[in-house]
Protein backbone atom coordinates (compact mmCIF):
# COMPACT_ATOMS: atom_id res chain seq x y z
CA UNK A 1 -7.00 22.46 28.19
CA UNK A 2 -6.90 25.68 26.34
CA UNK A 3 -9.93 27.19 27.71
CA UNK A 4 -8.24 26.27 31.44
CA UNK A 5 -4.75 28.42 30.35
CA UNK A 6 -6.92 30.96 29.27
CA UNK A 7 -8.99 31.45 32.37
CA UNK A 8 -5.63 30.68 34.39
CA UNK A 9 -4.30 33.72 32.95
CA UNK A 10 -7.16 35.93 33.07
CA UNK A 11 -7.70 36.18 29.41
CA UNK A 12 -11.25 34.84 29.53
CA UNK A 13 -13.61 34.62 32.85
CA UNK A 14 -14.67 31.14 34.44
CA UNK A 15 -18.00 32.30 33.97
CA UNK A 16 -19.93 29.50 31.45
CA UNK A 17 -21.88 32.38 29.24
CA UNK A 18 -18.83 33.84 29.25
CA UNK A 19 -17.10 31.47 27.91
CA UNK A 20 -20.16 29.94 25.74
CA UNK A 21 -19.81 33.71 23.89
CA UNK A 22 -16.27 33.11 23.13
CA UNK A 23 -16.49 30.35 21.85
CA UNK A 24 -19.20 31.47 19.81
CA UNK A 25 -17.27 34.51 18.17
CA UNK A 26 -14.74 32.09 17.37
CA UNK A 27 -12.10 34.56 15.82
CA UNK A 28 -9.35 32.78 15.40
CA UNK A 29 -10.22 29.39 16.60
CA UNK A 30 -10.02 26.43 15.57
CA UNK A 31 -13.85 24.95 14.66
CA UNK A 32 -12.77 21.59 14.81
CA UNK A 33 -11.85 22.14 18.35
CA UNK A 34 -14.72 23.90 19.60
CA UNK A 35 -17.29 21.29 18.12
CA UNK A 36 -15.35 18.35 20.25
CA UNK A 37 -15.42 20.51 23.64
CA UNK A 38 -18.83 21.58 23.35
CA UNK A 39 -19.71 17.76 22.59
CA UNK A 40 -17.74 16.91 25.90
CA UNK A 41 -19.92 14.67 28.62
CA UNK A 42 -18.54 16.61 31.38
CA UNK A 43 -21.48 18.49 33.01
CA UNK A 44 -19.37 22.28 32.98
CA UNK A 45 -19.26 21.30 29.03
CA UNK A 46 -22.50 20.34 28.65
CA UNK A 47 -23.34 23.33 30.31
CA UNK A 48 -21.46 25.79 27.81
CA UNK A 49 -22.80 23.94 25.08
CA UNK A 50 -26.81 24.86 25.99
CA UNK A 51 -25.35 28.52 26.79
CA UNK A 52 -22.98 28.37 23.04
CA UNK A 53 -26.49 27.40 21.39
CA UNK A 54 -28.19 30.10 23.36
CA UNK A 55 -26.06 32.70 21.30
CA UNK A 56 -27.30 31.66 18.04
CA UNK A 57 -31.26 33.61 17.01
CA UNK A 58 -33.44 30.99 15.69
CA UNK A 59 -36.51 32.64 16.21
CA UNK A 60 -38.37 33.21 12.83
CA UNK A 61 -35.99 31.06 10.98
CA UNK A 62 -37.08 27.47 9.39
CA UNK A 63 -35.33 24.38 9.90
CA UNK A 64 -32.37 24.82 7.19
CA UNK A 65 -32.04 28.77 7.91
CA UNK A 66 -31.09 27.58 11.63
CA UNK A 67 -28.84 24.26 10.73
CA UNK A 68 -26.96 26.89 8.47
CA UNK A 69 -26.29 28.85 11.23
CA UNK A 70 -26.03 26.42 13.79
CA UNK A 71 -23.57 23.93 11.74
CA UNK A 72 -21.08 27.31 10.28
CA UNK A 73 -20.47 28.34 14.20
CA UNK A 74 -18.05 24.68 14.82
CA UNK A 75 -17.30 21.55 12.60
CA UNK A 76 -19.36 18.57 13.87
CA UNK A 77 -17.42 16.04 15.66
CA UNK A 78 -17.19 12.54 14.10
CA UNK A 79 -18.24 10.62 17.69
CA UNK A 80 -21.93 9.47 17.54
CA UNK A 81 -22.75 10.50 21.24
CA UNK A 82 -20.91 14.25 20.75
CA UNK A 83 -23.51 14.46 18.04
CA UNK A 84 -26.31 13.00 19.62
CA UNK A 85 -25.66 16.08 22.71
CA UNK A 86 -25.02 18.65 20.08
CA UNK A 87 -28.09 17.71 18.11
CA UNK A 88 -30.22 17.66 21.22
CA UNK A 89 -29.42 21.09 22.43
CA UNK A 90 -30.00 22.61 18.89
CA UNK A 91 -33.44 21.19 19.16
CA UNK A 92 -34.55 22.15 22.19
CA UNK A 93 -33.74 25.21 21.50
CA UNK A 94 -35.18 25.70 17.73
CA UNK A 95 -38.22 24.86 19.34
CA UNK A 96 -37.96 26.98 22.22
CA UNK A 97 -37.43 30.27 19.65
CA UNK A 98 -40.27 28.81 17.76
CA UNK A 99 -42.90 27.60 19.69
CA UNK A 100 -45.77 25.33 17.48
CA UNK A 101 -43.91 24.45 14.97
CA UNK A 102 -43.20 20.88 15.39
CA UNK A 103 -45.16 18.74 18.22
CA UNK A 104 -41.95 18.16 20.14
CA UNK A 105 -37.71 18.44 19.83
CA UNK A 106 -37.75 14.29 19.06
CA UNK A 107 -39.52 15.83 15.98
CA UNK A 108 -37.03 18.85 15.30
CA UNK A 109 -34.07 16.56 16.17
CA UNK A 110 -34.99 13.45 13.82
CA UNK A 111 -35.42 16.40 11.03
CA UNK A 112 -32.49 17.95 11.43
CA UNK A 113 -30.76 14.81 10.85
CA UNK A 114 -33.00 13.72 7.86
CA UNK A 115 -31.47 17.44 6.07
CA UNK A 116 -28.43 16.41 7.22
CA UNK A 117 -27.87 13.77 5.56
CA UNK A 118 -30.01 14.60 2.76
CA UNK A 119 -27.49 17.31 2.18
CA UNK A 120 -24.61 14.78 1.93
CA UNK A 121 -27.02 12.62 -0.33
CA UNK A 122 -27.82 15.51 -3.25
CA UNK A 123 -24.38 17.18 -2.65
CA UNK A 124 -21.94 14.31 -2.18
CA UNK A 125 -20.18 13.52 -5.90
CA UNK A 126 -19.51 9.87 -4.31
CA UNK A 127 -23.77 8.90 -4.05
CA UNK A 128 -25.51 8.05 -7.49
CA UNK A 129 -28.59 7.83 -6.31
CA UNK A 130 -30.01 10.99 -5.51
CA UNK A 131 -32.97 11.27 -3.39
CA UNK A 132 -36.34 12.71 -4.75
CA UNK A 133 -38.51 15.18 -2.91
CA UNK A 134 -40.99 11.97 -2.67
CA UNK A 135 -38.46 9.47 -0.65
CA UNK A 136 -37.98 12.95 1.59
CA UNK A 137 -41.66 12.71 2.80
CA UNK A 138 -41.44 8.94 2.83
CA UNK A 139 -38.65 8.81 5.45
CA UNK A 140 -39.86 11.74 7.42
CA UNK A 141 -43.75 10.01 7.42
CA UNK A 142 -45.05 10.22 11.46
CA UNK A 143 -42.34 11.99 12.93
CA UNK A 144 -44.03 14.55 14.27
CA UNK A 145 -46.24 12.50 17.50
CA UNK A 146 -47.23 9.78 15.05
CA UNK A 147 -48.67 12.45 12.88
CA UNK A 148 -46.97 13.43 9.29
CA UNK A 149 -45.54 17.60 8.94
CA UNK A 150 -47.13 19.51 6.39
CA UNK A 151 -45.79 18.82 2.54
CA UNK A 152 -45.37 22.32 1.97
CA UNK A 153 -42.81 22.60 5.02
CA UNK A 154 -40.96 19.87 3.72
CA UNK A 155 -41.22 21.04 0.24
CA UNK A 156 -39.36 24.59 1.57
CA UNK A 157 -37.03 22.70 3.38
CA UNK A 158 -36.10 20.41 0.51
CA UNK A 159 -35.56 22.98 -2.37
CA UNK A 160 -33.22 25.22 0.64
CA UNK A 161 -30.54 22.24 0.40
CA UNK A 162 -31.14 20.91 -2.66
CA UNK A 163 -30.41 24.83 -4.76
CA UNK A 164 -27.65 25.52 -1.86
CA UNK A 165 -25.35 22.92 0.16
CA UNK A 166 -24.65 23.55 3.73
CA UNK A 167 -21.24 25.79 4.23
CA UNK A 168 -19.16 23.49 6.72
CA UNK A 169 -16.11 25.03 7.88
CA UNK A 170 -12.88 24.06 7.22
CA UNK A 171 -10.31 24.75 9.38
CA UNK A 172 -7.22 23.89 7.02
CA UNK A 173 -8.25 25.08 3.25
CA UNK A 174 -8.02 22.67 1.18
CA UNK A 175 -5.43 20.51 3.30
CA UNK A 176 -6.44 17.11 4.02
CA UNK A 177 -4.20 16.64 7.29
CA UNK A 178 -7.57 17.66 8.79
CA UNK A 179 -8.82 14.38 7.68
CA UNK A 180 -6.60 12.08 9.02
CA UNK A 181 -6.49 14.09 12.63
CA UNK A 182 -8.33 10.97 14.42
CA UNK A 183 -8.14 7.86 12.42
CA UNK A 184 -10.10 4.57 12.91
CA UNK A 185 -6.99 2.82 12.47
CA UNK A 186 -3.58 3.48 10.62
CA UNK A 187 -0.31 1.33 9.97
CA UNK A 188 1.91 0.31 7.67
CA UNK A 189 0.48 -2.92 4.95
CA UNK A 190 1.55 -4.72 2.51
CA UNK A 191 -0.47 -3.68 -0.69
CA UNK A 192 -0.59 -5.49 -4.03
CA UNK A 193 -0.46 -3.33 -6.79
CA UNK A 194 -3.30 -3.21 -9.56
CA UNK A 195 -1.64 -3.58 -12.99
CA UNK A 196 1.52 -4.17 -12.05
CA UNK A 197 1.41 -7.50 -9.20
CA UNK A 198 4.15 -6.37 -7.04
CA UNK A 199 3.91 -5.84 -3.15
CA UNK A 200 4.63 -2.37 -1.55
CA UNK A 201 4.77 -1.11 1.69
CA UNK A 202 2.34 1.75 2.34
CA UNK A 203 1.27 3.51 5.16
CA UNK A 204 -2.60 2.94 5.36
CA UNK A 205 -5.26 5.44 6.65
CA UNK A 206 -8.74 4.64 8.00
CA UNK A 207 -10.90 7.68 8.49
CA UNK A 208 -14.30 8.49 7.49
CA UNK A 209 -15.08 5.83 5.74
CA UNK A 210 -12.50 5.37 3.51
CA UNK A 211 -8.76 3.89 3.07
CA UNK A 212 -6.20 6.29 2.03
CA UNK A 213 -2.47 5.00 1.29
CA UNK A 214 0.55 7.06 1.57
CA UNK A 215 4.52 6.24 0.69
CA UNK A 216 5.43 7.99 4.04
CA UNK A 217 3.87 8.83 7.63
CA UNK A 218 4.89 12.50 6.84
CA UNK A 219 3.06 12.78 3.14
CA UNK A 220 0.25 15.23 3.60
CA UNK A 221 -1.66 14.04 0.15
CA UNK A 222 -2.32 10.06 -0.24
CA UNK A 223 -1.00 7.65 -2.73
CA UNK A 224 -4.64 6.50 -3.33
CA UNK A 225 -8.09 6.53 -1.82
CA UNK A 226 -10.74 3.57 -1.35
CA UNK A 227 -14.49 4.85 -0.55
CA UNK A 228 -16.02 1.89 1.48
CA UNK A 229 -19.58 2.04 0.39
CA UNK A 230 -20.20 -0.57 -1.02
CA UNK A 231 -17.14 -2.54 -0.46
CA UNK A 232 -16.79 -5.68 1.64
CA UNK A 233 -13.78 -7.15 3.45
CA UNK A 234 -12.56 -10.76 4.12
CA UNK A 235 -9.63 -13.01 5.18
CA UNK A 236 -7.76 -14.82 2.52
CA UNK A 237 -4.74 -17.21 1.58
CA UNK A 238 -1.67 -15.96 -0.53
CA UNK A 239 0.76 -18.45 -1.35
CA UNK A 240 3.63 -15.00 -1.44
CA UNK A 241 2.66 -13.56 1.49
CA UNK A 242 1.15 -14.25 4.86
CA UNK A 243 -1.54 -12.74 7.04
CA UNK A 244 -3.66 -11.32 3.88
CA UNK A 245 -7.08 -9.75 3.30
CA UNK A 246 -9.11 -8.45 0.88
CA UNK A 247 -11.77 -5.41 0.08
CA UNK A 248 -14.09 -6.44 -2.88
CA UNK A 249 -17.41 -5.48 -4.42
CA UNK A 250 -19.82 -8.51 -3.73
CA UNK A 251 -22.41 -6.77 -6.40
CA UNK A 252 -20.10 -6.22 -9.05
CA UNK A 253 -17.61 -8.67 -9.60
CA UNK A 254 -15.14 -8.81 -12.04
CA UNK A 255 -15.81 -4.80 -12.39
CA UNK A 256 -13.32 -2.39 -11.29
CA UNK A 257 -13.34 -0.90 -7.86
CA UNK A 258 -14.44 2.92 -7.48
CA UNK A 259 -11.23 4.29 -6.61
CA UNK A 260 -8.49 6.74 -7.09
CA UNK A 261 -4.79 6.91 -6.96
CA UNK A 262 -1.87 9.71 -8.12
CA UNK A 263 0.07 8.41 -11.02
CA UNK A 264 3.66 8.99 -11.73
CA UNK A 265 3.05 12.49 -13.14
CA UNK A 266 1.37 13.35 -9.99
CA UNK A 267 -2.26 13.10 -11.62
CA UNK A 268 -5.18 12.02 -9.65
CA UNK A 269 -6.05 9.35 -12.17
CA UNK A 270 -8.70 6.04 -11.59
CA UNK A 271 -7.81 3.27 -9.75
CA UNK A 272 -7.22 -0.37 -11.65
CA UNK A 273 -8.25 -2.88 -8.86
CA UNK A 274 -11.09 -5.23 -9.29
CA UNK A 275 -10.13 -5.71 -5.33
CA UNK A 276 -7.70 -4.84 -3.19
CA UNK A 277 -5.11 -7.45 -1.52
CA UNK A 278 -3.43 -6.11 1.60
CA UNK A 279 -1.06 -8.40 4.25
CA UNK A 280 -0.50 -7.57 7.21
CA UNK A 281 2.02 -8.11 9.57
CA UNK A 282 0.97 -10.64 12.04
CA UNK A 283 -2.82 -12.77 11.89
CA UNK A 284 -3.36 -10.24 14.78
CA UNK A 285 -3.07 -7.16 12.82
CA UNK A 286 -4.64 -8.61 10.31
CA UNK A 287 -7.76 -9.24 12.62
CA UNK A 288 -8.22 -6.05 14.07
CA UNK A 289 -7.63 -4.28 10.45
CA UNK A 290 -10.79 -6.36 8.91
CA UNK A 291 -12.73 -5.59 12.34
CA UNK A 292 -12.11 -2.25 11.94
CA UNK A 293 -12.57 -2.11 8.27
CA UNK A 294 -16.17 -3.74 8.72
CA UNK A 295 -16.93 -1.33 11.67
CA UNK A 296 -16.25 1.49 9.26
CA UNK A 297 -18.60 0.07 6.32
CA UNK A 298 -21.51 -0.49 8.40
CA UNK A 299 -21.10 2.50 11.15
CA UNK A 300 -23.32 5.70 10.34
CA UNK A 301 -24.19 7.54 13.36
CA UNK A 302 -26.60 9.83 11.64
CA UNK A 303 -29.09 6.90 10.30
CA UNK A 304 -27.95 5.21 13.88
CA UNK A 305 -29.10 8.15 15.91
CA UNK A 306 -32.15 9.22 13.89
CA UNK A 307 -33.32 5.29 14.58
CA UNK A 308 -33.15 5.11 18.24
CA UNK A 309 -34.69 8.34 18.32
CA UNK A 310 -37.77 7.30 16.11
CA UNK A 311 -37.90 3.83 18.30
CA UNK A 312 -38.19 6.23 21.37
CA UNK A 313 -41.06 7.89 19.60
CA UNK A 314 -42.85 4.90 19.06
CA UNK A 315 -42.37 3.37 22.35
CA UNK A 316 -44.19 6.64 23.93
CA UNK A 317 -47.19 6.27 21.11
């Protein structure tokens, strides 16, 4: 919609590069924005996102060198087939700038999304189990037609994230509102407190996966957050309250959940739960909440993406 006022009043042409180039300078713009236009299905975006790629010069660059640039121009939308069209373009045309370096774009695609999320793996505070250069080669093994990619390539490309995280813009400092811009789910629950076993009503959060809590709809910083690795969710009785569920650690019982919440003094301090009851309003609430809660756990569209993709591969072989 704002690319149509701006052509409507002859601020920017109709014309696609045109408008691809824009996009691309970005001054001003908001990244978050251009990343879920350019991952529109519509052909006219689909179109603007080959020309937006287009802009960027691969040629001469490795595989990291071009994701940096590639993944600093827009924030990556969250939506598994924006990603998949996104991801597709940038390898087509990585390999297009540099011809004979991988056998085909499955291969440059299905790498780009191994750095991916080994970036998130080395860098994230939330993993504990960081991934050696040797599981790197492991997952990556007969990517390339069948065949494996040289070690030394994968070496270069390893060290790149591993000594310096991707840059990924954000488009609101240190704000989290970003966050919580298009949630999985949110409404108000019933929580039971930690320590203290006393119900409160808190507005709930589901985004990215995790559960944030706030006092009030308006708060811009949570009460608490719940990372859902991990974690699983069930239905359960309460003789106090109806409609209930729980989110437990079926590894680690008895242990405390990894968690965090702001105490009185407004310190982000750890969380006391060794698993969280919630209650819902109606069983139907309660329902979708624990469907959505599982569909959070288990959904990763990188590892889903990257799977179909090597499946394809295979299928061809």
């Amino acid at each position: 919609q704002g690319i149509q006022y701006l052509i409507e009043h002859q601020v920017l042409s109709s014309d696609l590069q045109e408008i691809a180039k824009f996009l691309h300078k970005g001054e001003g713009l908001n990244k978050t924005a251009i990343g879920d236009y350019l991952g529109g299905r519509d052909p006219t975006n689909i179109q603007i996102l080959q020309a937006f790629v287009a802009c960027h010069q691969f040629a001469n660059l490795n595989l990291v060198q071009a994701l940096r640039q590639f993944l600093w121009s827009f924030r990556l939308p969250g939506e598994a087939q924006k990603i998949d069209r996104m991801m597709e373009a940038f390898a087509n045309w990585y390999c297009k700038c540099n011809p004979g370096v991988f056998q085909s774009t499955d291969t440059c695609y299905i790498l780009s999304f191994s750095i991916i999320m080994l970036n998130t793996s080395l860098h994230n505070p939330n993993v504990r189990d960081k991934p050696h250069f040797e599981r790197f080669v492991s997952i990556n093994r007969g990517i390339d037609n069948g065949g494996d990619l040289p070690e030394e390539l994968l070496k270069n490309l390893f060290e790149s994230i591993k000594n310096e995280p991707f840059s990924i813009p954000e488009d609101d400092g240190n704000d989290l509102t970003h966050t919580f811009f298009n949630p999985n789910r949110e409404g108000w629950l019933l929580k039971l407190g930690g320590r203290v076993k006393t119900w409160k009503r808190r507005w709930f959060i589901l985004t990215d996966n995790c559960l944030y809590y706030f006092e009030y709809t308006t708060d811009k910083e949570p009460l608490g957050i719940v990372p859902l690795e991990n974690l699983s969710v069930r239905k359960v009785d309460d003789p106090k309250k109806p409609n209930c569920f729980e989110l437990f650690n079926p590894n680690c019982k008895g242990q405390k959940i990894k968690a965090c919440k702001t105490d009185g003094d407004g310190k982000v301090v750890e969380g006391k739960h060794q698993s969280y009851k919630i209650s819902a309003a109606t069983p139907a609430e309660r329902d979708e909440w624990i469907e959505a809660i599982r569909t959070s756990i288990t959904q990763d569209p990188f590892y889903d993406l990257v799977s179909a993709r090597k499946k394809k591969i295979a299928s061809k072989n």
